[in-house]
PDB file of N, CA and C in Angstrom:
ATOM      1  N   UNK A   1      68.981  17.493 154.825  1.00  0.00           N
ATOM      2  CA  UNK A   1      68.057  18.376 155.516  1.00  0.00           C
ATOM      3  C   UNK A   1      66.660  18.209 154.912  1.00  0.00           C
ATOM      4  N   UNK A   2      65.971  18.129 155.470  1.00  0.00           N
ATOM      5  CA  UNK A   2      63.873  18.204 155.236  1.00  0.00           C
ATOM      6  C   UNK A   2      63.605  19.364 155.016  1.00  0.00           C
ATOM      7  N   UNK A   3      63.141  19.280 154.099  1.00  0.00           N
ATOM      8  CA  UNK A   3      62.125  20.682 153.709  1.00  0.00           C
ATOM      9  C   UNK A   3      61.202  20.533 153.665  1.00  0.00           C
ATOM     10  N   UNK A   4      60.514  21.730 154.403  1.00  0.00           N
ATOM     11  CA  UNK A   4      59.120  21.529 154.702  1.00  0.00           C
ATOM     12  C   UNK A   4      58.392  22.245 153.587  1.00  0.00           C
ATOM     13  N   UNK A   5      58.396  21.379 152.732  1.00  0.00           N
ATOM     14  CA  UNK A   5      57.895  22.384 151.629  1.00  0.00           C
ATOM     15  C   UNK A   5      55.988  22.564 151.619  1.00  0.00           C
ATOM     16  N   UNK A   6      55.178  21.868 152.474  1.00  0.00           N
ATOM     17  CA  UNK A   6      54.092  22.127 152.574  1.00  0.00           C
ATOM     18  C   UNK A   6      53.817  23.577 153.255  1.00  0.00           C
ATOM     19  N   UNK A   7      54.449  23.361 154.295  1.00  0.00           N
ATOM     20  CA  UNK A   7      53.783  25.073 155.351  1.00  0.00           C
ATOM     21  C   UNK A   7      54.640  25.718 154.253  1.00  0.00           C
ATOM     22  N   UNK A   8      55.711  25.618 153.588  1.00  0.00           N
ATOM     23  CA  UNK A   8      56.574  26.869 153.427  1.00  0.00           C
ATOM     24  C   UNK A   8      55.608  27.482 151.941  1.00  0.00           C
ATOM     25  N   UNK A   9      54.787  26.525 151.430  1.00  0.00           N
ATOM     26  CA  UNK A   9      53.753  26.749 150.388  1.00  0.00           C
ATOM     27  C   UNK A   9      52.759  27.763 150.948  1.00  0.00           C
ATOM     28  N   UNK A  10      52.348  27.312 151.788  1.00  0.00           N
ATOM     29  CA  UNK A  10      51.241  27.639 152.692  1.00  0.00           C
ATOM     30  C   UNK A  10      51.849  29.322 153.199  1.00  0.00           C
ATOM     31  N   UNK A  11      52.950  29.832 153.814  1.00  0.00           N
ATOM     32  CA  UNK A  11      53.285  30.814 153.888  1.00  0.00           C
ATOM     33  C   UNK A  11      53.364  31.698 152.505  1.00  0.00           C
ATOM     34  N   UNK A  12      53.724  31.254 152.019  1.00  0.00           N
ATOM     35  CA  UNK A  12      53.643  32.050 150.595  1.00  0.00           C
ATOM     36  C   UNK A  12      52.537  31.988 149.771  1.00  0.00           C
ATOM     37  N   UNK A  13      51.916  31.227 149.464  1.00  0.00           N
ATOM     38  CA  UNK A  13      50.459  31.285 149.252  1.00  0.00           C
ATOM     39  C   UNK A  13      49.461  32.537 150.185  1.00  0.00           C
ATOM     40  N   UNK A  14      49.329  32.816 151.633  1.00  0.00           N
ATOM     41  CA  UNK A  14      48.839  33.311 152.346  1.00  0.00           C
ATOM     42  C   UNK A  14      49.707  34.720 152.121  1.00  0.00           C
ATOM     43  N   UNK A  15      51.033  34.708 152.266  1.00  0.00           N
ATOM     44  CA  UNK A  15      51.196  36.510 151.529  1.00  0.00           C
ATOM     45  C   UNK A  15      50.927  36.954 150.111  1.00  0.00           C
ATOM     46  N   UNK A  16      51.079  35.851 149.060  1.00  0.00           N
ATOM     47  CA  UNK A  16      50.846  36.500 147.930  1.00  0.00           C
ATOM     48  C   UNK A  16      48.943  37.124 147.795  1.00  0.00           C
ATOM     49  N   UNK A  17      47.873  36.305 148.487  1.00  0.00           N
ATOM     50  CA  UNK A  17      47.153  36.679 148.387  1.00  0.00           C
ATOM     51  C   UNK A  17      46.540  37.706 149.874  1.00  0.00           C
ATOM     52  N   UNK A  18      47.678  38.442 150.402  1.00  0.00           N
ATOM     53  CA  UNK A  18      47.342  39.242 151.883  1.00  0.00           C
ATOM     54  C   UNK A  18      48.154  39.939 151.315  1.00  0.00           C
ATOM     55  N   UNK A  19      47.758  41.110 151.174  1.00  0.00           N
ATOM     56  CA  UNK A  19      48.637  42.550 151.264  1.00  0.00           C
ATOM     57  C   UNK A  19      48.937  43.435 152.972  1.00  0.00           C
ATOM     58  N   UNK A  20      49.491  42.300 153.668  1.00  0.00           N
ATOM     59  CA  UNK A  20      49.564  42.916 155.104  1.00  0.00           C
ATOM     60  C   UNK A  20      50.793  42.802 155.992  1.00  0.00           C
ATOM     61  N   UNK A  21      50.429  43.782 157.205  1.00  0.00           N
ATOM     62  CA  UNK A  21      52.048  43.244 157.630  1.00  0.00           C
ATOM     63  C   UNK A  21      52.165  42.277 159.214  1.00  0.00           C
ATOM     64  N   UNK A  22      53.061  42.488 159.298  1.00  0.00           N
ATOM     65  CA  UNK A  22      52.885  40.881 160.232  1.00  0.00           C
ATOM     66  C   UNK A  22      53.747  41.236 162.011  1.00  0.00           C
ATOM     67  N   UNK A  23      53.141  41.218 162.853  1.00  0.00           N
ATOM     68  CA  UNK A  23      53.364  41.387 164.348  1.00  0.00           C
ATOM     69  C   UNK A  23      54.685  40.251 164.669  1.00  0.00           C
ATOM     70  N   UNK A  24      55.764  40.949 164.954  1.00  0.00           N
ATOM     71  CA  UNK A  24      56.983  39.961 165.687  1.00  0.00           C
ATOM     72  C   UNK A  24      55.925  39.347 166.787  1.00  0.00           C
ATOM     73  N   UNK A  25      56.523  38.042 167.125  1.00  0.00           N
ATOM     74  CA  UNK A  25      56.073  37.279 168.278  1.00  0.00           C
ATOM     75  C   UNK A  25      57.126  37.217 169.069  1.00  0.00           C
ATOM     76  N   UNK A  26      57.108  37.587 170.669  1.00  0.00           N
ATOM     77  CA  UNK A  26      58.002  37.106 171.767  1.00  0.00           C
ATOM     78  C   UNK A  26      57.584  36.127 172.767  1.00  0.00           C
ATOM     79  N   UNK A  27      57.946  35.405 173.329  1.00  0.00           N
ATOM     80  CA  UNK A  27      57.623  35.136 174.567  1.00  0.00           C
ATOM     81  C   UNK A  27      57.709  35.864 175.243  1.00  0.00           C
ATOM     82  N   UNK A  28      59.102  36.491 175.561  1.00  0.00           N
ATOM     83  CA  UNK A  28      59.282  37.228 176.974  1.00  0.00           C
ATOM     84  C   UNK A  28      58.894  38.736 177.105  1.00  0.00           C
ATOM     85  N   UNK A  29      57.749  39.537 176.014  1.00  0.00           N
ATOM     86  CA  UNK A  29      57.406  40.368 176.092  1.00  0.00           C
ATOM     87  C   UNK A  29      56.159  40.542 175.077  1.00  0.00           C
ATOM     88  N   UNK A  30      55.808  41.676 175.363  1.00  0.00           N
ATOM     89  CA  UNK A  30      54.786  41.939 174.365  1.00  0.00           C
ATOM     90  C   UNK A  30      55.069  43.314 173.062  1.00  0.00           C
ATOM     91  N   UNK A  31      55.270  42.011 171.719  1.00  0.00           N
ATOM     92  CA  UNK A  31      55.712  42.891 171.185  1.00  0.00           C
ATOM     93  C   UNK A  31      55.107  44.344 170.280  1.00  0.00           C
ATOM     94  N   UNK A  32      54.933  45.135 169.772  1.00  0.00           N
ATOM     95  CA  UNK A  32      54.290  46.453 169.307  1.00  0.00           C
ATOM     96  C   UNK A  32      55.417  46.530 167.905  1.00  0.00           C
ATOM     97  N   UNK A  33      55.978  45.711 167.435  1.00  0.00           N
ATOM     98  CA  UNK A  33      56.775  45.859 166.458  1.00  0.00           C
ATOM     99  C   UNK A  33      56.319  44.868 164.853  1.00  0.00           C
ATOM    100  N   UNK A  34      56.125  45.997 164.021  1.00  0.00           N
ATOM    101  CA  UNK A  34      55.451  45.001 162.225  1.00  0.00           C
ATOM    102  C   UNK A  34      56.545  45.254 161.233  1.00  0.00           C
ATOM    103  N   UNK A  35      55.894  44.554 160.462  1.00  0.00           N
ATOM    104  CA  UNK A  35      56.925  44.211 159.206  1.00  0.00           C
ATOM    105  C   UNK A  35      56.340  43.520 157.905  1.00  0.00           C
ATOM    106  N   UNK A  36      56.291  44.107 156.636  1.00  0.00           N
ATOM    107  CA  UNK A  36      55.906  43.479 155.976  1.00  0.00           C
ATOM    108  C   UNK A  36      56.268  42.449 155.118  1.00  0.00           C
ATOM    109  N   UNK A  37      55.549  41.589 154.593  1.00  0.00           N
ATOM    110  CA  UNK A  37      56.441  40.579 153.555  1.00  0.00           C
ATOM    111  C   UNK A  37      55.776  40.380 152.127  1.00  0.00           C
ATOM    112  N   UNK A  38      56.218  39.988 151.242  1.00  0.00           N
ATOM    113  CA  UNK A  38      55.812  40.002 150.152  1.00  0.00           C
ATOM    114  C   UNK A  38      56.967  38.658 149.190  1.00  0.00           C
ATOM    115  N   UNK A  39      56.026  38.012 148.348  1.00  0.00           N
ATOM    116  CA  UNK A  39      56.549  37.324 147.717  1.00  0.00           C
ATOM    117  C   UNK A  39      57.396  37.779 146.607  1.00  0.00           C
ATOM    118  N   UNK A  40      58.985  37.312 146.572  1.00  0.00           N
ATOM    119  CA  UNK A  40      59.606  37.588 145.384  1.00  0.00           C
ATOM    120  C   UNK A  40      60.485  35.870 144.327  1.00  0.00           C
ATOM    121  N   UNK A  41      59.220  35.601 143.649  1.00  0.00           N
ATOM    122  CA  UNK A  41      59.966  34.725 143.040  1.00  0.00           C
ATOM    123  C   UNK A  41      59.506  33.506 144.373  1.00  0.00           C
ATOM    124  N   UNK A  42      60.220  32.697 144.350  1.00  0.00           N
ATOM    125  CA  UNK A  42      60.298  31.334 145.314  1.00  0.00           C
ATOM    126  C   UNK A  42      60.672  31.978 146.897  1.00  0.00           C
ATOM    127  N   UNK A  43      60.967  32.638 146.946  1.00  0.00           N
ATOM    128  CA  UNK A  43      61.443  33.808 148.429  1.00  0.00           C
ATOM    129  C   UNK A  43      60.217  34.794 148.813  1.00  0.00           C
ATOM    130  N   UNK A  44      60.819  34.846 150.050  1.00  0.00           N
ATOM    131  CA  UNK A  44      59.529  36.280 150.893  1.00  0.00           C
ATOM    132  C   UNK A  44      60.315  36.692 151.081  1.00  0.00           C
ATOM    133  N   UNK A  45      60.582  38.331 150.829  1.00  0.00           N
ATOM    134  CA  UNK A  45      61.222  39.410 151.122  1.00  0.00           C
ATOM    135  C   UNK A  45      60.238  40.128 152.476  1.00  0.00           C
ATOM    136  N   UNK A  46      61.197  40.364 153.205  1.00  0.00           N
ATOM    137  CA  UNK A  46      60.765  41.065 154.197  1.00  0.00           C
ATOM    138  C   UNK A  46      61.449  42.554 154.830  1.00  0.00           C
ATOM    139  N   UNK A  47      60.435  42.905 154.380  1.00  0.00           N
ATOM    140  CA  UNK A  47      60.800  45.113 154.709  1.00  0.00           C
ATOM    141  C   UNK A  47      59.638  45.758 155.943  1.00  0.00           C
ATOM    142  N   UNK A  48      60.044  47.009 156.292  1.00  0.00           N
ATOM    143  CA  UNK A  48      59.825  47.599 156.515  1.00  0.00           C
ATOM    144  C   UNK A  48      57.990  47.854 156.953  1.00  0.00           C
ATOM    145  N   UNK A  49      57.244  47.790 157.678  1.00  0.00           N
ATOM    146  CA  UNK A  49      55.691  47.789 157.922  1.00  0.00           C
ATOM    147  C   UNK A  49      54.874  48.997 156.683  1.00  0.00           C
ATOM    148  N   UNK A  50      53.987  48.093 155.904  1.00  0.00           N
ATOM    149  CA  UNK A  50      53.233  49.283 155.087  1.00  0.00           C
ATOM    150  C   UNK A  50      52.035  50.454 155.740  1.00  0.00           C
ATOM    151  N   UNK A  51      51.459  49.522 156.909  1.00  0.00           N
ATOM    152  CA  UNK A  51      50.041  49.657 157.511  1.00  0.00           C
ATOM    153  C   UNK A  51      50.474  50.029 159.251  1.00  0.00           C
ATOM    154  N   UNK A  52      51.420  49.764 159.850  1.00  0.00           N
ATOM    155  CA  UNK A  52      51.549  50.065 160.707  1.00  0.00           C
ATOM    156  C   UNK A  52      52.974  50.998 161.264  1.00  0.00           C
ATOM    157  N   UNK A  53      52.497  51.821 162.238  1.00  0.00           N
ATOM    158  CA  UNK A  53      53.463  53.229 162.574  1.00  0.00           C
ATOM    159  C   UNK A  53      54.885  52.493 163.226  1.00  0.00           C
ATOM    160  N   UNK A  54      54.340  51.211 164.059  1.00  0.00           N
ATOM    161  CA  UNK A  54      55.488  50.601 165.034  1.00  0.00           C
ATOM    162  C   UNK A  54      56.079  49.501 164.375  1.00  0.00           C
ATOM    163  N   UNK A  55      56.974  49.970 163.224  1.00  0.00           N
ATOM    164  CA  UNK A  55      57.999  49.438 161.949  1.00  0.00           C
ATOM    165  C   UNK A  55      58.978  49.160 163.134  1.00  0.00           C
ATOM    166  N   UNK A  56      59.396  47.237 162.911  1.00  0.00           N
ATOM    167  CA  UNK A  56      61.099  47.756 162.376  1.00  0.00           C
ATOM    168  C   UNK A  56      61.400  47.978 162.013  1.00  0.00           C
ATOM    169  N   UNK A  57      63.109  48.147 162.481  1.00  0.00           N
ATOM    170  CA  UNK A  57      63.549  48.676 161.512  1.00  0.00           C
ATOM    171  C   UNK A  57      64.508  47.882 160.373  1.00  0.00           C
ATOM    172  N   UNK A  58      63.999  48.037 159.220  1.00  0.00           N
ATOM    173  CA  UNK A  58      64.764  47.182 158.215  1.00  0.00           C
ATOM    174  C   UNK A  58      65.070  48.045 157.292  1.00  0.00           C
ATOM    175  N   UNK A  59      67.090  48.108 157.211  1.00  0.00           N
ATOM    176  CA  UNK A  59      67.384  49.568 156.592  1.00  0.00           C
ATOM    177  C   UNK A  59      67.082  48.811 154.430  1.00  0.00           C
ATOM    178  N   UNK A  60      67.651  47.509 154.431  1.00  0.00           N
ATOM    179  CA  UNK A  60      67.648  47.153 153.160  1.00  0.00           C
ATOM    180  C   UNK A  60      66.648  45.673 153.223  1.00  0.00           C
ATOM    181  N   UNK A  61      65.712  45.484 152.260  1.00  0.00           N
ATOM    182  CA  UNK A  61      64.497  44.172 153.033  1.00  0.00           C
ATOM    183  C   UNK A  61      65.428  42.755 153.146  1.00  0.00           C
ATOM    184  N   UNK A  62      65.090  42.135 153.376  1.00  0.00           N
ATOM    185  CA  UNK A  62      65.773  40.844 153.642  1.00  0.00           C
ATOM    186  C   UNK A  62      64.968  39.480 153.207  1.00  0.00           C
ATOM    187  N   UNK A  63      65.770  38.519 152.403  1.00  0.00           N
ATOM    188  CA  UNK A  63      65.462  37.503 151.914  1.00  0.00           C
ATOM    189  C   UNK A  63      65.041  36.214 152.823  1.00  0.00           C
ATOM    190  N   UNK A  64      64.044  35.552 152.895  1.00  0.00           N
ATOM    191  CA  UNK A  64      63.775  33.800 153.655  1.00  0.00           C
ATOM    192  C   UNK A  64      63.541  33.431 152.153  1.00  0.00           C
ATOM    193  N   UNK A  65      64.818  32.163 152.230  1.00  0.00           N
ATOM    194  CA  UNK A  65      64.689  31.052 151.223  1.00  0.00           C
ATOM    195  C   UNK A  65      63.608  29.704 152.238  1.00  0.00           C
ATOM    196  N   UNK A  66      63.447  29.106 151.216  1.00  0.00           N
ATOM    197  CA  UNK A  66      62.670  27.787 151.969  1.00  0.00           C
ATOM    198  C   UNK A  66      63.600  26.884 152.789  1.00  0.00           C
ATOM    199  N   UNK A  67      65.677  26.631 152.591  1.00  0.00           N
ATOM    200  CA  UNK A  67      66.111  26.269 152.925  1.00  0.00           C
ATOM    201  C   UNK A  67      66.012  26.662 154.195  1.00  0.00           C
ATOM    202  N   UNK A  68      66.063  28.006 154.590  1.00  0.00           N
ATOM    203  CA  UNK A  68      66.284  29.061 155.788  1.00  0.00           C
ATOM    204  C   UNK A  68      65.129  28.315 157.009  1.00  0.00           C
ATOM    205  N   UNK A  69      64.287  28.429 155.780  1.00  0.00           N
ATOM    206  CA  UNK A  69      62.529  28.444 156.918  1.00  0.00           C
ATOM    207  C   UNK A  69      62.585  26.997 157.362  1.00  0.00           C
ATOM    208  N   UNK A  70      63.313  26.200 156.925  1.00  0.00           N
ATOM    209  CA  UNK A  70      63.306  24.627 157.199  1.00  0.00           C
ATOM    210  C   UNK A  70      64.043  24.145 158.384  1.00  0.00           C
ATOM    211  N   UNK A  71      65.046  25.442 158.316  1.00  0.00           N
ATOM    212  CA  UNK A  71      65.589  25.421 159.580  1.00  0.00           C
ATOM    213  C   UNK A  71      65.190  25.708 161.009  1.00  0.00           C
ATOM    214  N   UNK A  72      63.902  26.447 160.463  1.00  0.00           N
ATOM    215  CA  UNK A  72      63.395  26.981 161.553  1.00  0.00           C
ATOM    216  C   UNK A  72      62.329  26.556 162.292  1.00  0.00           C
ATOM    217  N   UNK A  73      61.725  26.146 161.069  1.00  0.00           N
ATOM    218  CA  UNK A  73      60.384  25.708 161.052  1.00  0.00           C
ATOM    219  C   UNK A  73      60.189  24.131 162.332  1.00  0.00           C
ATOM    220  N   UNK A  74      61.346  23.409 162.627  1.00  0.00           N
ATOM    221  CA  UNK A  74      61.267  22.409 163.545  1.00  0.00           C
ATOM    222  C   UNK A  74      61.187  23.132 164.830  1.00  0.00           C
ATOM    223  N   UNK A  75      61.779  24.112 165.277  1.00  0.00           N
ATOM    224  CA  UNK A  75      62.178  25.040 166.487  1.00  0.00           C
ATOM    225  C   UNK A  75      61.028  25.535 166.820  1.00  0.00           C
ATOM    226  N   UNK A  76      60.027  25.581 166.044  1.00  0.00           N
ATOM    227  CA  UNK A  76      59.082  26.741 166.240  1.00  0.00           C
ATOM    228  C   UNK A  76      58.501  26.379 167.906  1.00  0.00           C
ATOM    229  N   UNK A  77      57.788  25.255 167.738  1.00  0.00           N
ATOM    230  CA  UNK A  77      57.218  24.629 169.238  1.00  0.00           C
ATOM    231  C   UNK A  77      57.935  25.057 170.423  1.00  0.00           C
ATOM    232  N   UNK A  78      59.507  24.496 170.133  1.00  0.00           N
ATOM    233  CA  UNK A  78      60.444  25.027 171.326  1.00  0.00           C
ATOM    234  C   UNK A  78      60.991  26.315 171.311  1.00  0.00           C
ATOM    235  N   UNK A  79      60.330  27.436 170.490  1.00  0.00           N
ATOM    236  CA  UNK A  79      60.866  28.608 170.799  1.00  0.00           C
ATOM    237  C   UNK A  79      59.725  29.600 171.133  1.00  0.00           C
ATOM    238  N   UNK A  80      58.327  28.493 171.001  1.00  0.00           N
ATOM    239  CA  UNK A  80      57.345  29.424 172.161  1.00  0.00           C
ATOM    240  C   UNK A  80      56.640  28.828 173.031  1.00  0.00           C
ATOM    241  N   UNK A  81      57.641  27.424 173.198  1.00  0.00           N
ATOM    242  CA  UNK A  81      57.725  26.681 174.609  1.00  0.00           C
ATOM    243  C   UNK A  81      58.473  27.616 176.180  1.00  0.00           C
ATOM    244  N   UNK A  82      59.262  28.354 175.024  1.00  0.00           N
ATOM    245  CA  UNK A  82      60.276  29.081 175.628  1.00  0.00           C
ATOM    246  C   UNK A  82      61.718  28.500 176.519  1.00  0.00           C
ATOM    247  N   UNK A  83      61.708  27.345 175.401  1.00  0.00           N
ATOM    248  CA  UNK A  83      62.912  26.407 175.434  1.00  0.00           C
ATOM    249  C   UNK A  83      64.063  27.330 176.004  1.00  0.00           C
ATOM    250  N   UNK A  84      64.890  27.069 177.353  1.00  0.00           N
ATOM    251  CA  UNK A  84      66.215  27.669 177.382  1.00  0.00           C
ATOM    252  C   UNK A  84      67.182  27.597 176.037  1.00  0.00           C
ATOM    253  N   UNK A  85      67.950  28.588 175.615  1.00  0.00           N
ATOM    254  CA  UNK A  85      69.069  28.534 174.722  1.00  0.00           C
ATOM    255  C   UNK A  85      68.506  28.503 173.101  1.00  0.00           C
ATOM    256  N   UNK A  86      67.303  28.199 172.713  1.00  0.00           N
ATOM    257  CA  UNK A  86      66.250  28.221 171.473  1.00  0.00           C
ATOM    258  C   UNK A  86      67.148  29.669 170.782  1.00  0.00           C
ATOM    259  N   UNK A  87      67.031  30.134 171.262  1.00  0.00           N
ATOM    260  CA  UNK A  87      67.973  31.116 169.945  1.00  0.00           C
ATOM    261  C   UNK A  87      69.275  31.362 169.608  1.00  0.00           C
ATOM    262  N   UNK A  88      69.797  30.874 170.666  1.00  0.00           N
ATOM    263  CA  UNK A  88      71.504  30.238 170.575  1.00  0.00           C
ATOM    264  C   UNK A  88      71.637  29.433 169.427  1.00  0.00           C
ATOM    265  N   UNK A  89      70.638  28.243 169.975  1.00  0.00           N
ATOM    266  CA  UNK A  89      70.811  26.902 168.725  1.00  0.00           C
ATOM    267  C   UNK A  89      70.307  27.476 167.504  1.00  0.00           C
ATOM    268  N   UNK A  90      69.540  28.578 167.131  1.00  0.00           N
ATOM    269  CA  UNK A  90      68.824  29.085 165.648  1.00  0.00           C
ATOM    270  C   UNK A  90      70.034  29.673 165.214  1.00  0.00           C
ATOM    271  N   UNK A  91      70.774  30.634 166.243  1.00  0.00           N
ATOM    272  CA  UNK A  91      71.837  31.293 165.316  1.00  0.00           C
ATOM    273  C   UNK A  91      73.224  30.103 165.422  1.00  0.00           C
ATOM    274  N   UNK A  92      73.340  29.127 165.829  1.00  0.00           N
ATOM    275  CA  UNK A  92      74.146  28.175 165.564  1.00  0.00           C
ATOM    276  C   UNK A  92      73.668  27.660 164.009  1.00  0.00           C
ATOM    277  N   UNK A  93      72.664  27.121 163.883  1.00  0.00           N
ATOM    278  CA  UNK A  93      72.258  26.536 162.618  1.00  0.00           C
ATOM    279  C   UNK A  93      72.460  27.380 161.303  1.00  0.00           C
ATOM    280  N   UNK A  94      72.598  29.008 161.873  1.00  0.00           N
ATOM    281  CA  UNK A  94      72.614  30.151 161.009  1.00  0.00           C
ATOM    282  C   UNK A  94      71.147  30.421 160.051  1.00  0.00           C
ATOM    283  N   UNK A  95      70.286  30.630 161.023  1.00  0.00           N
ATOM    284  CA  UNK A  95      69.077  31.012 160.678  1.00  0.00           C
ATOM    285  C   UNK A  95      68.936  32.648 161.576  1.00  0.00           C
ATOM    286  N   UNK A  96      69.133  33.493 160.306  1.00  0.00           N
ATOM    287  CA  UNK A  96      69.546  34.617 160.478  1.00  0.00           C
ATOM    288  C   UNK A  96      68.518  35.587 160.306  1.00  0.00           C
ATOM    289  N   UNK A  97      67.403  34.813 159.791  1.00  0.00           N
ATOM    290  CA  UNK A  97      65.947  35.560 160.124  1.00  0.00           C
ATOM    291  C   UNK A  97      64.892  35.174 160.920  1.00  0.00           C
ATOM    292  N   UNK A  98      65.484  34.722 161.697  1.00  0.00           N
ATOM    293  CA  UNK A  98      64.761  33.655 163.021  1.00  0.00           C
ATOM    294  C   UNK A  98      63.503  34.612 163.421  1.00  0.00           C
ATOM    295  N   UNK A  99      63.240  35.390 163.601  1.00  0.00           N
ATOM    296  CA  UNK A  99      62.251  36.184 164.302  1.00  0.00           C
ATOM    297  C   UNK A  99      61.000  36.818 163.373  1.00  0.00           C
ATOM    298  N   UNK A 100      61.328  36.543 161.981  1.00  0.00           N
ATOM    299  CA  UNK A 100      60.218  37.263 161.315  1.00  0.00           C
ATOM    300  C   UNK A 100      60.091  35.715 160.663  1.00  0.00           C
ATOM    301  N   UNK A 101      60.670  34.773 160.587  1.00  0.00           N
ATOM    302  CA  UNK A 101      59.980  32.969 160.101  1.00  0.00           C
ATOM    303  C   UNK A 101      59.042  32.831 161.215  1.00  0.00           C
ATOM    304  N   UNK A 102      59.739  32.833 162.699  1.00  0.00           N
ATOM    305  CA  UNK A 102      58.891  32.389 163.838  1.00  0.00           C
ATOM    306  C   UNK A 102      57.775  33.440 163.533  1.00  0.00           C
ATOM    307  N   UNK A 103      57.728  34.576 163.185  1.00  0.00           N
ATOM    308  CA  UNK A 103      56.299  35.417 163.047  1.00  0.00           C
ATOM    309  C   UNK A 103      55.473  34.993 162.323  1.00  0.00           C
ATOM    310  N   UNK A 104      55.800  34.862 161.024  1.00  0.00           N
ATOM    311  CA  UNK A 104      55.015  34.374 159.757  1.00  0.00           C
ATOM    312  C   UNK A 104      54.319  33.044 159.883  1.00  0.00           C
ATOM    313  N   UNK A 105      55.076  32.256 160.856  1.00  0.00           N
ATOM    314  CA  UNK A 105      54.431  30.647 161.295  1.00  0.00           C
ATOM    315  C   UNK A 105      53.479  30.751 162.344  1.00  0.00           C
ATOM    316  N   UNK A 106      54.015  31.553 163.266  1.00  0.00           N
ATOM    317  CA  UNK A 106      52.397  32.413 164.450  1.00  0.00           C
ATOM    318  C   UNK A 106      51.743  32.595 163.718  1.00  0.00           C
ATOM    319  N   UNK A 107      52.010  33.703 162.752  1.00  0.00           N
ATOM    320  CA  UNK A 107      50.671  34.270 162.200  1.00  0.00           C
ATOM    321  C   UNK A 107      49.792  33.737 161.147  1.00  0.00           C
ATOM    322  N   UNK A 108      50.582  32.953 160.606  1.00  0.00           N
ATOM    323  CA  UNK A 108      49.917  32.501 159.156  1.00  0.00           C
ATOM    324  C   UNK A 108      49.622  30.724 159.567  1.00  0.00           C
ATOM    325  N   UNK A 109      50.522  30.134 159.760  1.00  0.00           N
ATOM    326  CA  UNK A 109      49.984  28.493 160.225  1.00  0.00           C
ATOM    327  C   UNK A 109      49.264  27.985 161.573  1.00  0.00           C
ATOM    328  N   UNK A 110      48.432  27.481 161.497  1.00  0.00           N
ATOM    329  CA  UNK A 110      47.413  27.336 162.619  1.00  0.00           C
ATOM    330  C   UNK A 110      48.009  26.952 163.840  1.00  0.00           C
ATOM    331  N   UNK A 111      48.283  28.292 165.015  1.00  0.00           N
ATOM    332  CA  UNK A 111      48.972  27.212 166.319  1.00  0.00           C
ATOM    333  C   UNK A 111      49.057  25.836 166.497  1.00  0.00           C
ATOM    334  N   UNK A 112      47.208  26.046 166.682  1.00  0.00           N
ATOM    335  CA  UNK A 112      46.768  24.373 166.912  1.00  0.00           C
ATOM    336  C   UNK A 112      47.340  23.109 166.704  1.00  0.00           C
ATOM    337  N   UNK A 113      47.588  23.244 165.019  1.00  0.00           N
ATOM    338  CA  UNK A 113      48.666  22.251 164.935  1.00  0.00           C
ATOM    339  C   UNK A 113      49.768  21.805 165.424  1.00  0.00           C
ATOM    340  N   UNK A 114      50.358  22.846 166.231  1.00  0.00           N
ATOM    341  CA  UNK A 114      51.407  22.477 166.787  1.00  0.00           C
ATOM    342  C   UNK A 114      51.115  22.263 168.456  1.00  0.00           C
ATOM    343  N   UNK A 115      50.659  22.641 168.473  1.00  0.00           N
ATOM    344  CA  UNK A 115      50.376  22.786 170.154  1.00  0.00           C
ATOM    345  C   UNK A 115      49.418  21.186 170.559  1.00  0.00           C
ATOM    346  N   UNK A 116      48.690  20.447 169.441  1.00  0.00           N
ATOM    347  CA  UNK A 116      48.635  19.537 169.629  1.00  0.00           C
ATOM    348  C   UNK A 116      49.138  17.943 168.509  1.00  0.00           C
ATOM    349  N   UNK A 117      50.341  17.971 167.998  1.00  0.00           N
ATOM    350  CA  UNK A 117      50.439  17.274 167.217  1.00  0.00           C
ATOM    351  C   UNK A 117      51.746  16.821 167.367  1.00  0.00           C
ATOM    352  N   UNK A 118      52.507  15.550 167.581  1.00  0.00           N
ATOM    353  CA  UNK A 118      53.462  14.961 167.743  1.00  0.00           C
ATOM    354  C   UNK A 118      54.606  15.012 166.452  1.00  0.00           C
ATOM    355  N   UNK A 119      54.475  15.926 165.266  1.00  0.00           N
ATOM    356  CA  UNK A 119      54.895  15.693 164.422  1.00  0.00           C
ATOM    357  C   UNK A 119      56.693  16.164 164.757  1.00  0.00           C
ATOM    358  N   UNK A 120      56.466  17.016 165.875  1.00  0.00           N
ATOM    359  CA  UNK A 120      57.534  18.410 165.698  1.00  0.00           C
ATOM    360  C   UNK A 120      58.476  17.928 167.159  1.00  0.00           C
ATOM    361  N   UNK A 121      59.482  17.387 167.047  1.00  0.00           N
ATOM    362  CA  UNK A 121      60.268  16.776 168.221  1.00  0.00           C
ATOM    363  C   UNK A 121      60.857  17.875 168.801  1.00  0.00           C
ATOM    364  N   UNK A 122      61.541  18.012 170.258  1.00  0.00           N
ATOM    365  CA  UNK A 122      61.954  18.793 170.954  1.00  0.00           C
ATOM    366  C   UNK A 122      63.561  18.432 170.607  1.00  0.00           C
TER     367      UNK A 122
END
């Protein structure tokens, strides 16, 4: 398996120095739902929104290893291509925090890159 260990730097670099919380991304709606993350160690723990009222809900925070995000991190294009079945195949691979990686890569790594760059296969 590839690890993308550049963006997954780049994500953690950008929370350790942001004390903020981070907007789920959907395609098929518009979402009103935050969450914060914070670096623990080589991992982003992700809890509960500090700054905003429209929290998920996260009863205990939850761990992304870099293995996790590597999994995800190829999907990203085709899961706001709005690829049929894109989250079938994430929870096949067992990427079990699929929705707050795909957030953190909206929010923190430059669309652009992806939206024009051949790196990221379908």
């Amino acid at each position: 398996m590839k690890l993308y260990t550049e963006e997954w730097m780049k994500i953690l670099e950008h929370i350790e120095n942001n004390d903020q919380d981070y907007k789920l991304f959907s395609i098929n709606y518009e979402s009103n739902y935050w969450f914060n993350a914070k670096v623990k160690g080589d991992e982003v723990e992700i809890s509960n929104a500090k700054f905003h009222e429209n929290s998920c809900s996260i009863p205990t925070p939850r761990k992304i290893n870099i293995k996790e995000f590597s999994l995800a991190f190829p999907l990203y294009k085709q899961y706001t291509s709005g690829v049929p079945g894109i989250r079938y195949k994430m929870q096949k691979r067992k990427i079990y925090n699929s929705s707050y990686i795909i957030a953190l890569i909206h929010n923190i790594i430059d669309d652009y890159y992806f939206r024009f760059s051949n790196i990221l296969n379908k």
